[in-house]
PDB file of N, CA and C in Angstrom:
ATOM      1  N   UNK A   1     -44.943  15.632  -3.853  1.00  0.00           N
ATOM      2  CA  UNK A   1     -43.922  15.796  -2.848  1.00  0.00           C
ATOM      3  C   UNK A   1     -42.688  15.005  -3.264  1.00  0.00           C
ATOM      4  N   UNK A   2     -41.669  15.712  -3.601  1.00  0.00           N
ATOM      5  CA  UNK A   2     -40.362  15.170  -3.712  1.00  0.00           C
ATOM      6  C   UNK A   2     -39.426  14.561  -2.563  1.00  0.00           C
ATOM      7  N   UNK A   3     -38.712  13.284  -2.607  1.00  0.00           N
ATOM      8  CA  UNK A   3     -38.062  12.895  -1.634  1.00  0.00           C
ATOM      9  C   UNK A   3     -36.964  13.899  -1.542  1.00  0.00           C
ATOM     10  N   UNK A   4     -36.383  14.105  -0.275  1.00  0.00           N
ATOM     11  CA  UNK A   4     -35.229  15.349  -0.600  1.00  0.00           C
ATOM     12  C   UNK A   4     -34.335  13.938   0.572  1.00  0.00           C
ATOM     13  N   UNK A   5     -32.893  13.885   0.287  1.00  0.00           N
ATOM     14  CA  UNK A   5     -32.271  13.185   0.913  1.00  0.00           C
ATOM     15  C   UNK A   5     -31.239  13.964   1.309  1.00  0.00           C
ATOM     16  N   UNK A   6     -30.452  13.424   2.241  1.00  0.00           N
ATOM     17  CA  UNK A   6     -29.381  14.314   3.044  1.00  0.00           C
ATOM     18  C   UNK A   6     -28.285  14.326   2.437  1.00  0.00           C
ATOM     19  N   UNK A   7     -27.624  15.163   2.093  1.00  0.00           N
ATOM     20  CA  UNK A   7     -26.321  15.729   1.444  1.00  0.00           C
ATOM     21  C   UNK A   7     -25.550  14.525   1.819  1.00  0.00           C
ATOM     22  N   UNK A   8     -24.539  13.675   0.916  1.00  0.00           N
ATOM     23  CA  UNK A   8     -23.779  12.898   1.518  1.00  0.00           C
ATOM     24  C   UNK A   8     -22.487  13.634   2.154  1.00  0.00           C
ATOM     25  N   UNK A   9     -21.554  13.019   2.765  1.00  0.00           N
ATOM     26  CA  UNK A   9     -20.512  13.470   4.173  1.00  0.00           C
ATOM     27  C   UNK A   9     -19.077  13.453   3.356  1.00  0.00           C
ATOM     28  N   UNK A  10     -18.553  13.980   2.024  1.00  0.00           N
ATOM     29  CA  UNK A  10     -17.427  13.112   1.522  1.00  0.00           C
ATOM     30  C   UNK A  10     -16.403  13.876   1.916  1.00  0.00           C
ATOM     31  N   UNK A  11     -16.386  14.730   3.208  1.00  0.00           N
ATOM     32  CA  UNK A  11     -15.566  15.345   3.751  1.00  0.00           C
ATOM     33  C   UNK A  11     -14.751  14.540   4.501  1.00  0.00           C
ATOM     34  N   UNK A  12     -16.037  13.834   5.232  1.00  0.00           N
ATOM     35  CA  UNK A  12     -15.653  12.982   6.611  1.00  0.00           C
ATOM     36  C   UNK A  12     -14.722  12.026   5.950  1.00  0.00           C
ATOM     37  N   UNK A  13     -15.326  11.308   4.829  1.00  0.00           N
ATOM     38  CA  UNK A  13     -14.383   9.736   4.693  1.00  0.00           C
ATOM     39  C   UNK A  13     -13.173  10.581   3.125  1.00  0.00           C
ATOM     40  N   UNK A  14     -13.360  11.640   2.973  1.00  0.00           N
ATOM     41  CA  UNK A  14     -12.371  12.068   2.091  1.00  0.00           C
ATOM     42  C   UNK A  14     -10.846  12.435   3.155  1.00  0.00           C
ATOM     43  N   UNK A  15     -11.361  12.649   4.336  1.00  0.00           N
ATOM     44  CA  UNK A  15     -10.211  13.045   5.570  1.00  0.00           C
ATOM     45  C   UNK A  15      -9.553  11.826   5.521  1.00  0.00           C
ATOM     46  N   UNK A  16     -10.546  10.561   5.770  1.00  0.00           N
ATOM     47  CA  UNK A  16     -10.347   9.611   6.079  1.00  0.00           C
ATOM     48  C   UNK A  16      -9.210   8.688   4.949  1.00  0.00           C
ATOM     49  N   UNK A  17      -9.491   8.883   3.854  1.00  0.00           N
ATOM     50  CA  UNK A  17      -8.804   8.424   2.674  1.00  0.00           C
ATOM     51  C   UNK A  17      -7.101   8.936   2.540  1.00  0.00           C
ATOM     52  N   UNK A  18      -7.413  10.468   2.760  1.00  0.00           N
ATOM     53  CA  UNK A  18      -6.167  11.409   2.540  1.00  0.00           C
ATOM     54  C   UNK A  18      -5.357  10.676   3.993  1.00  0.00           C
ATOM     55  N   UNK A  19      -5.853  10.720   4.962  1.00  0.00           N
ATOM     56  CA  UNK A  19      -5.215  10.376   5.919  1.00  0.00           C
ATOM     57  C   UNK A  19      -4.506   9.016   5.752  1.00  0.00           C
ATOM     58  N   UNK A  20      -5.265   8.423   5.680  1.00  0.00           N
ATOM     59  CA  UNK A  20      -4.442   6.898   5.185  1.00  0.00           C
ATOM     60  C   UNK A  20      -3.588   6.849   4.231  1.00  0.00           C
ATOM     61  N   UNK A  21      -3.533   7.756   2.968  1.00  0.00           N
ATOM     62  CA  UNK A  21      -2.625   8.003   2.094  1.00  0.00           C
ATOM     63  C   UNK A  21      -1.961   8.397   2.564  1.00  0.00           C
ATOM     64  N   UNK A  22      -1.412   9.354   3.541  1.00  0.00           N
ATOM     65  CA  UNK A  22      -0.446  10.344   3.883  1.00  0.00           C
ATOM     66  C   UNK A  22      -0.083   9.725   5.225  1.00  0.00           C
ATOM     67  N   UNK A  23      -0.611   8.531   5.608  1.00  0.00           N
ATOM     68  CA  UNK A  23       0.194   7.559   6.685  1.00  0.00           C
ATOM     69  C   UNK A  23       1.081   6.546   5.787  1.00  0.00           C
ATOM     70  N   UNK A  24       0.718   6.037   4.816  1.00  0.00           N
ATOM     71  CA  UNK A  24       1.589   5.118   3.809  1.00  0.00           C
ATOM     72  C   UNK A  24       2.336   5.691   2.832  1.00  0.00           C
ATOM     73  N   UNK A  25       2.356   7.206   2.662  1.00  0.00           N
ATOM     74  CA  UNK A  25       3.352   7.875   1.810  1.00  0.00           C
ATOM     75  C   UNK A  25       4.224   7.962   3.038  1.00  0.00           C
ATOM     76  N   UNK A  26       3.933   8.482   4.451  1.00  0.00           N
ATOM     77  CA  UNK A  26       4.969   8.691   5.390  1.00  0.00           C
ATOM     78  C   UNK A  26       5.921   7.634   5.808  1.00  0.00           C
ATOM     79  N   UNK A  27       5.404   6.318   6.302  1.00  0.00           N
ATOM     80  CA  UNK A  27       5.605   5.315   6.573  1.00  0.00           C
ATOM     81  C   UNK A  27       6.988   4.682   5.465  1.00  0.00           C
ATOM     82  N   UNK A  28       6.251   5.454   4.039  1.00  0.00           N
ATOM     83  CA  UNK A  28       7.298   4.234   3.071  1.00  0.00           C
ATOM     84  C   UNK A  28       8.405   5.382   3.417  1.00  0.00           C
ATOM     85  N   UNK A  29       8.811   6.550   3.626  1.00  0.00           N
ATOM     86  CA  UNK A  29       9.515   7.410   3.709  1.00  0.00           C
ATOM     87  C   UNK A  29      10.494   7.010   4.843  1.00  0.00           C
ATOM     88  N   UNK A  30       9.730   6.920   5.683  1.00  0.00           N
ATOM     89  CA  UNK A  30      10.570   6.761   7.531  1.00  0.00           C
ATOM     90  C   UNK A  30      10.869   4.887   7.306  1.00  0.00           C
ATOM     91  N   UNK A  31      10.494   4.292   6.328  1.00  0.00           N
ATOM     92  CA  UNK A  31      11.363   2.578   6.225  1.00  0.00           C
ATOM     93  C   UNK A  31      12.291   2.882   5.076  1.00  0.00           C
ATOM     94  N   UNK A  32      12.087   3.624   4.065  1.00  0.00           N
ATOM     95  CA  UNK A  32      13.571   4.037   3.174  1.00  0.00           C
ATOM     96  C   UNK A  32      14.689   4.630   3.338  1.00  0.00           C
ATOM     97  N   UNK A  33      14.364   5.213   4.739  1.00  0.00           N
ATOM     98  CA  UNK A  33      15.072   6.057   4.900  1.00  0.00           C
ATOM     99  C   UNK A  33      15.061   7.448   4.653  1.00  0.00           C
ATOM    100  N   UNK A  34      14.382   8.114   3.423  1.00  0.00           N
ATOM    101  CA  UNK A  34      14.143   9.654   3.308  1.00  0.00           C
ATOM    102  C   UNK A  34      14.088  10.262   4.494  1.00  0.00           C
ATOM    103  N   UNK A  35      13.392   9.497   5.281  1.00  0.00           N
ATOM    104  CA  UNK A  35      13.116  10.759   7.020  1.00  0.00           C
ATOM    105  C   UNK A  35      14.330   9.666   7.636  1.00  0.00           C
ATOM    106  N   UNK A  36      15.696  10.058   8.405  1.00  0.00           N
ATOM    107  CA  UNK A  36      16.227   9.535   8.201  1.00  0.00           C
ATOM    108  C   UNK A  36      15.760   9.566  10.433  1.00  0.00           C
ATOM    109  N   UNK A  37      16.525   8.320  10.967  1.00  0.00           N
ATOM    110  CA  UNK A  37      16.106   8.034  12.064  1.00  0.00           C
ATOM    111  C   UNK A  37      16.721   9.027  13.468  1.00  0.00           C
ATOM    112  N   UNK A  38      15.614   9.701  13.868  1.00  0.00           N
ATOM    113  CA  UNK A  38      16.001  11.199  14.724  1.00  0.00           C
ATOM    114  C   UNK A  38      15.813  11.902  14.708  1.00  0.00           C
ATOM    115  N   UNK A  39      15.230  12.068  13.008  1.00  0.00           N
ATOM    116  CA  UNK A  39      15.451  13.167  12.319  1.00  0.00           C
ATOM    117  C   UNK A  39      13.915  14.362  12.642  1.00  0.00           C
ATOM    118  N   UNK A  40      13.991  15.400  13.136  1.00  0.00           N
ATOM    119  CA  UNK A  40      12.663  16.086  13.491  1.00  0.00           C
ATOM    120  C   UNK A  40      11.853  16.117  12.186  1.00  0.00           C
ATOM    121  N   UNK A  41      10.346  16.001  12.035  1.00  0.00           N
ATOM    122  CA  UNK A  41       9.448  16.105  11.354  1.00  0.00           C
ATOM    123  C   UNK A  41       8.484  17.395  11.498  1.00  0.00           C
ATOM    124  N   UNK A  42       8.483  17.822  10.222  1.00  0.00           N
ATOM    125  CA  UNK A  42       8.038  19.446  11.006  1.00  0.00           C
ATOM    126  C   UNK A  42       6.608  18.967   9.728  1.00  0.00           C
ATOM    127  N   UNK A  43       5.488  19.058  10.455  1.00  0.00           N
ATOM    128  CA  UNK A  43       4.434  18.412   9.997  1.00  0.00           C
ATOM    129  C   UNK A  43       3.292  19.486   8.387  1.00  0.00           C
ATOM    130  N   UNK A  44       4.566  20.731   8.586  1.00  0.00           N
ATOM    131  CA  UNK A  44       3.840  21.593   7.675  1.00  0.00           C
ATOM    132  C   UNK A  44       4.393  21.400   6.333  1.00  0.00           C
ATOM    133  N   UNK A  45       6.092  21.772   6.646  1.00  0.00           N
ATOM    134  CA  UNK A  45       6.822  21.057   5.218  1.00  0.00           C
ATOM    135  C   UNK A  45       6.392  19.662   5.025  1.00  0.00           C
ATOM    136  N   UNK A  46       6.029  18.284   5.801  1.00  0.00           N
ATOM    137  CA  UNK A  46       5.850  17.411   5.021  1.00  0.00           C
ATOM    138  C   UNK A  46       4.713  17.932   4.388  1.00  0.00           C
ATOM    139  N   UNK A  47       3.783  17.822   4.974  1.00  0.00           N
ATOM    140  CA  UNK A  47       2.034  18.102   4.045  1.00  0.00           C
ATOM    141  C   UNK A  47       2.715  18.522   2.682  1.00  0.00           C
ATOM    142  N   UNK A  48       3.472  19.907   2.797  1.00  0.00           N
ATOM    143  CA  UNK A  48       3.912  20.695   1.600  1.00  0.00           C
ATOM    144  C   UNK A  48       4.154  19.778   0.421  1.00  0.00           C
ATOM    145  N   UNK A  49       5.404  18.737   1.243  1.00  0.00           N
ATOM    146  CA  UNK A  49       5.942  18.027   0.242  1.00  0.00           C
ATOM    147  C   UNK A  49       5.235  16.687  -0.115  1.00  0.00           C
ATOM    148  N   UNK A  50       4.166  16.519  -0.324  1.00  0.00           N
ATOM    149  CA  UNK A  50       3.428  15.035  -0.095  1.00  0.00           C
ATOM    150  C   UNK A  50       2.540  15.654  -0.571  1.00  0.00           C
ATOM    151  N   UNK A  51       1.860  17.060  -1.049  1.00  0.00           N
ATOM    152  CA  UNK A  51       0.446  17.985  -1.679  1.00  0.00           C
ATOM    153  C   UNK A  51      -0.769  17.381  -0.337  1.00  0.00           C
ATOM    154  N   UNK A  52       0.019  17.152   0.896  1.00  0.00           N
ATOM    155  CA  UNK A  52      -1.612  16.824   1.014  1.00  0.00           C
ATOM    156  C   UNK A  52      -1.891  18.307   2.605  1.00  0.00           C
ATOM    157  N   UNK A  53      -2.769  18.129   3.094  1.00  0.00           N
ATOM    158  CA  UNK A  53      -3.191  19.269   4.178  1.00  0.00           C
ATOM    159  C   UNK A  53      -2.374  18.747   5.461  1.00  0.00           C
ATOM    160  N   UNK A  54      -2.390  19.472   6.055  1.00  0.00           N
ATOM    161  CA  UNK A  54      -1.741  19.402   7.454  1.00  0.00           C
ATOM    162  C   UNK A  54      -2.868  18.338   8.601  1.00  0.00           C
ATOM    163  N   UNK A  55      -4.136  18.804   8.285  1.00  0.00           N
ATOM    164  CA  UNK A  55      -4.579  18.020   9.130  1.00  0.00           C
ATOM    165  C   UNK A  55      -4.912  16.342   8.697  1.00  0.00           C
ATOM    166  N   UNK A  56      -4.916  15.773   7.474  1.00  0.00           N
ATOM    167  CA  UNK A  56      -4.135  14.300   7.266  1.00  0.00           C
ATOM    168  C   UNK A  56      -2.798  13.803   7.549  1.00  0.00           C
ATOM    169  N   UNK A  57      -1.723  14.703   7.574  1.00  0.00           N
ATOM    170  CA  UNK A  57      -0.830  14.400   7.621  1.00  0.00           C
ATOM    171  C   UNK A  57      -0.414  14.239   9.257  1.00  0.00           C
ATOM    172  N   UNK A  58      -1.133  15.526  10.277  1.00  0.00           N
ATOM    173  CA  UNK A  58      -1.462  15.094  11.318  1.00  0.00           C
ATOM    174  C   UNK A  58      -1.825  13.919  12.270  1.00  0.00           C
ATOM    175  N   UNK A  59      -3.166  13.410  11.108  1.00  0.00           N
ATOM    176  CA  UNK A  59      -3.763  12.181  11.723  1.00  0.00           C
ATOM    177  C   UNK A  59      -2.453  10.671  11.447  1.00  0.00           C
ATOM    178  N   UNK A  60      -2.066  11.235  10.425  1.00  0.00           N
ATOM    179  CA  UNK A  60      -1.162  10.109   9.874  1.00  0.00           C
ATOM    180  C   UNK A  60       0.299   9.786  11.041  1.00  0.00           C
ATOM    181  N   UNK A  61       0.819  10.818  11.325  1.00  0.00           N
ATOM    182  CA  UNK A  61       1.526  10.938  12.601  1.00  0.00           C
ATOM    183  C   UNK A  61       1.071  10.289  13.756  1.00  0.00           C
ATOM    184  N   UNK A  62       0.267  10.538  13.642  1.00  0.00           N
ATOM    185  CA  UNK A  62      -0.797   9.699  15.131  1.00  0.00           C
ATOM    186  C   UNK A  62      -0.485   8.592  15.226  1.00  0.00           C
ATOM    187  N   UNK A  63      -1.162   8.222  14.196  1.00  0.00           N
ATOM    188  CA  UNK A  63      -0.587   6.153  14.087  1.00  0.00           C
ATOM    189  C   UNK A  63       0.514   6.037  13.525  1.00  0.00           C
ATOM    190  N   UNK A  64       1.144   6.715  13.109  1.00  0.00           N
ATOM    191  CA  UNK A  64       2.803   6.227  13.014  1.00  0.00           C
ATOM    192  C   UNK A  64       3.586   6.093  14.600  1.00  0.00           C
ATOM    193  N   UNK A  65       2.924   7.207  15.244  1.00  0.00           N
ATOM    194  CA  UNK A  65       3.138   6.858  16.592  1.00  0.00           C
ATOM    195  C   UNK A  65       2.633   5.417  17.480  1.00  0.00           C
ATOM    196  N   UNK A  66       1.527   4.830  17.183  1.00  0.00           N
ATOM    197  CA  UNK A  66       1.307   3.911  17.327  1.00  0.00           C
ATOM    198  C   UNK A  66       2.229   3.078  17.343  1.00  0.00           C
ATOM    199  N   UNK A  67       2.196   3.301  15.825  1.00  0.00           N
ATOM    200  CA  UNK A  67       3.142   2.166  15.425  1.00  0.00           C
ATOM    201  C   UNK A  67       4.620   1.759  15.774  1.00  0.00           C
ATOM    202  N   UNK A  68       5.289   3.206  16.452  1.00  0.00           N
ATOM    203  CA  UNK A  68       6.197   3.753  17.347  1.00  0.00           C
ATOM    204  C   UNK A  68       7.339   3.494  15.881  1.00  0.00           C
ATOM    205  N   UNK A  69       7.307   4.199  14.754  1.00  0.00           N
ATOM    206  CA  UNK A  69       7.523   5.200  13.837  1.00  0.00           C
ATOM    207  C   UNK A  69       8.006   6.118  13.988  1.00  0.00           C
ATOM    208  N   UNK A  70       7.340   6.961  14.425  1.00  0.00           N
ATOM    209  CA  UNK A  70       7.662   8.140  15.105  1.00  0.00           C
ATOM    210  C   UNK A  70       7.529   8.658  16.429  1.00  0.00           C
ATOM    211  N   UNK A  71       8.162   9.430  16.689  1.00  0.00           N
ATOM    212  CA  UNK A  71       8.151   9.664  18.407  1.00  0.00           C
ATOM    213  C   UNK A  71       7.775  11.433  18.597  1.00  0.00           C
ATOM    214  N   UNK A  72       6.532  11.577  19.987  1.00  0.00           N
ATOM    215  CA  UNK A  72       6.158  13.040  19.921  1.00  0.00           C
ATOM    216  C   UNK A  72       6.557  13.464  20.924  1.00  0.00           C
ATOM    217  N   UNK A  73       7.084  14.423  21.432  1.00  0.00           N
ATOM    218  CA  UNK A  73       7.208  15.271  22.593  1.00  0.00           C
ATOM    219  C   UNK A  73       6.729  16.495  23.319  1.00  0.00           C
ATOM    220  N   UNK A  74       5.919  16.735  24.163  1.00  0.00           N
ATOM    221  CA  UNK A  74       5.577  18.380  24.206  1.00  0.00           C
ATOM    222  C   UNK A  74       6.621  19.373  24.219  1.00  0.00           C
ATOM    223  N   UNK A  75       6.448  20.216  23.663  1.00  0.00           N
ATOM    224  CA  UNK A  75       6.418  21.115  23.575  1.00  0.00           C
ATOM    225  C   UNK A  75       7.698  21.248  22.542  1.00  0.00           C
ATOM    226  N   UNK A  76       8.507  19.668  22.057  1.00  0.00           N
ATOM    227  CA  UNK A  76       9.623  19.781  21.534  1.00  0.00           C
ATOM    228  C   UNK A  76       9.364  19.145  19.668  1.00  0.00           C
ATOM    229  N   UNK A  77       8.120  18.737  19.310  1.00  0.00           N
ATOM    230  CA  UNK A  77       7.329  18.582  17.922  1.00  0.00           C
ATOM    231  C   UNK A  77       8.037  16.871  17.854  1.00  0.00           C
ATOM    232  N   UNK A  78       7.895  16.609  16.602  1.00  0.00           N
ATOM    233  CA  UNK A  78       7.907  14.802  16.093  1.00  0.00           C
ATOM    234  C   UNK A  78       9.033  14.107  15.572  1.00  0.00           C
ATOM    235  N   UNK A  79       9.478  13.296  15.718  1.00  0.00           N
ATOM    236  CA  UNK A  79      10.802  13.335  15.665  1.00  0.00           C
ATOM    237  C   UNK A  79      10.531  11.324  14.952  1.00  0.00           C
ATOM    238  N   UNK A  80      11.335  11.335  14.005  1.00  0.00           N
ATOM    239  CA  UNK A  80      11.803  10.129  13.542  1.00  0.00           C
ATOM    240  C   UNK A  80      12.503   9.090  14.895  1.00  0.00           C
ATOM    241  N   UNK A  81      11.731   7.753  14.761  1.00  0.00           N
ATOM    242  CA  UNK A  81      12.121   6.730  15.843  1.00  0.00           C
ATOM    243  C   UNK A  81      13.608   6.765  15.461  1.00  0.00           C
ATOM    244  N   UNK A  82      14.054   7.237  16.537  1.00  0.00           N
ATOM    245  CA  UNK A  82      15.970   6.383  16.559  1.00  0.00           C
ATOM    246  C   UNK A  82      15.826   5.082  16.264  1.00  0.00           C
ATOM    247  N   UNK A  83      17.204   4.444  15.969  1.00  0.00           N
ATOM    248  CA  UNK A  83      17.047   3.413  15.785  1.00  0.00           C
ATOM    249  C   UNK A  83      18.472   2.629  16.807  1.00  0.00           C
ATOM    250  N   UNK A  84      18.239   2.006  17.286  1.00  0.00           N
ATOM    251  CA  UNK A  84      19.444   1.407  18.605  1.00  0.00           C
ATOM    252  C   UNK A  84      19.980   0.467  18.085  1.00  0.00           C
ATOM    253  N   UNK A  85      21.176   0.257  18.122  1.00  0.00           N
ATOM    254  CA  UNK A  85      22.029  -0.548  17.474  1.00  0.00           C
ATOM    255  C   UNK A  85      22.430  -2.073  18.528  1.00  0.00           C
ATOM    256  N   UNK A  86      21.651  -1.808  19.984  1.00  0.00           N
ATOM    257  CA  UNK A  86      21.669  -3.150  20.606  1.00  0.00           C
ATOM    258  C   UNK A  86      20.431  -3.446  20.369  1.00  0.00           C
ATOM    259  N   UNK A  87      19.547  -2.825  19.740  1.00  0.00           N
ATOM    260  CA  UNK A  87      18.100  -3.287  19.316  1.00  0.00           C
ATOM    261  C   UNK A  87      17.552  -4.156  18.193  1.00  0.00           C
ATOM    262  N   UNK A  88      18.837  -3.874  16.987  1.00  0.00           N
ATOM    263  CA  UNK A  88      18.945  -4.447  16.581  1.00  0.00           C
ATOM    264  C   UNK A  88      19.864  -5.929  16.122  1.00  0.00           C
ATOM    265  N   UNK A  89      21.361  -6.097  17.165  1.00  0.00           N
ATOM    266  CA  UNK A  89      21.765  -6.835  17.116  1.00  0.00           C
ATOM    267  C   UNK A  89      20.519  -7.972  17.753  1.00  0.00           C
ATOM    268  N   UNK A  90      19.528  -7.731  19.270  1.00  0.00           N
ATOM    269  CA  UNK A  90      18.738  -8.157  19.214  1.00  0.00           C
ATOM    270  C   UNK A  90      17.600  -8.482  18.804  1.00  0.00           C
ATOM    271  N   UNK A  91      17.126  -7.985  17.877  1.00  0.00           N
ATOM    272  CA  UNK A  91      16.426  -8.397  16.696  1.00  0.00           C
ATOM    273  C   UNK A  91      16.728  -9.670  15.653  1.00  0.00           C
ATOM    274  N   UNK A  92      17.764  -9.030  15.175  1.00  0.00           N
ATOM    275  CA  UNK A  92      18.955 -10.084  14.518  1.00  0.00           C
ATOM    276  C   UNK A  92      18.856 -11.660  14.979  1.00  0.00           C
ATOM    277  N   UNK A  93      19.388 -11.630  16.050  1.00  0.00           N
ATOM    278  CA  UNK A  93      19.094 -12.947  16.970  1.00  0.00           C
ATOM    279  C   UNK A  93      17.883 -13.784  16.988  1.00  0.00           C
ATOM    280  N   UNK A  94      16.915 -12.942  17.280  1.00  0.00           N
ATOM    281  CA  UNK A  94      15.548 -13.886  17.299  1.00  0.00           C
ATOM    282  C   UNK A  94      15.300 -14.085  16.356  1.00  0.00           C
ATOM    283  N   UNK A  95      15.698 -13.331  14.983  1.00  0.00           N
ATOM    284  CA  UNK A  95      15.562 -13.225  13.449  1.00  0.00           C
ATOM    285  C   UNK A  95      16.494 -15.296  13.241  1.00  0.00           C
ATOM    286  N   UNK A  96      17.598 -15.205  13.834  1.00  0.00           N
ATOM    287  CA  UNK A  96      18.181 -16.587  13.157  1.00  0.00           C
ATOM    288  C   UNK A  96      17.692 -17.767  14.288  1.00  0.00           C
ATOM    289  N   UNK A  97      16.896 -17.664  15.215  1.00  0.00           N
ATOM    290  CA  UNK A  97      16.179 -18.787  16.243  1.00  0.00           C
ATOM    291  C   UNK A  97      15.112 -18.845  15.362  1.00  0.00           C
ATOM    292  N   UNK A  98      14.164 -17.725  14.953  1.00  0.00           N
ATOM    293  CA  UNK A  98      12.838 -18.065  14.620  1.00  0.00           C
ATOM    294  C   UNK A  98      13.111 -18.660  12.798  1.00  0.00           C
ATOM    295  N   UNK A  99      13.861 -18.448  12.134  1.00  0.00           N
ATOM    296  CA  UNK A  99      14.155 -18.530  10.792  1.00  0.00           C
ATOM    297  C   UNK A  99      14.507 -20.125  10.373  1.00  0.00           C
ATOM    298  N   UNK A 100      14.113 -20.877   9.555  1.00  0.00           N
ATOM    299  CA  UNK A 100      14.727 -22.167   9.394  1.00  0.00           C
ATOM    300  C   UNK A 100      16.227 -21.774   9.083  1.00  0.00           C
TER     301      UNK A 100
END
């Protein structure tokens, strides 16, 4: 009698991999500027342009939202975080209190 063992899953944590890649290819994109801030994200051309599937690039959106990166709307798709210019003069500020 031969041991027969269960097919391993490298779907599950291969999603998992691509996804995380295609949150840190996005991420370095939307802090360089390439996705520039406002700017709509249409989630099929990125995949396109990044070789990876729609549904990593999906998950990757997710937590960029988290991360409030990006911003989603119904029924209006994903849109690059604006960026506020009293948001950052206040930023700025706590930047030269907290800084030696």
């Amino acid at each position: 009698m031969t041991d027969v063992q269960a097919p391993a899953r490298p779907a599950i944590g291969a999603t998992i991999s691509l996804a995380h890649a295609a949150y840190e290819r996005i991420r370095d994109r939307l802090i360089m500027l390439d996705i520039r801030p406002g700017e709509p994200i249409n989630d099929g051309r990125l995949a396109d342009s990044l070789g990876f599937g729609r549904t990593p690039v999906r998950e990757a959106l997710k937590r960029l939202e988290t991360d409030h990166l990006v911003v989603s709307y119904a029924r209006r798709g994903t849109f690059a975080t604006p960026v506020d210019v009293t948001e950052l003069g206040a930023i700025s500020d706590l930047r030269q209190q907290l800084e030696p």
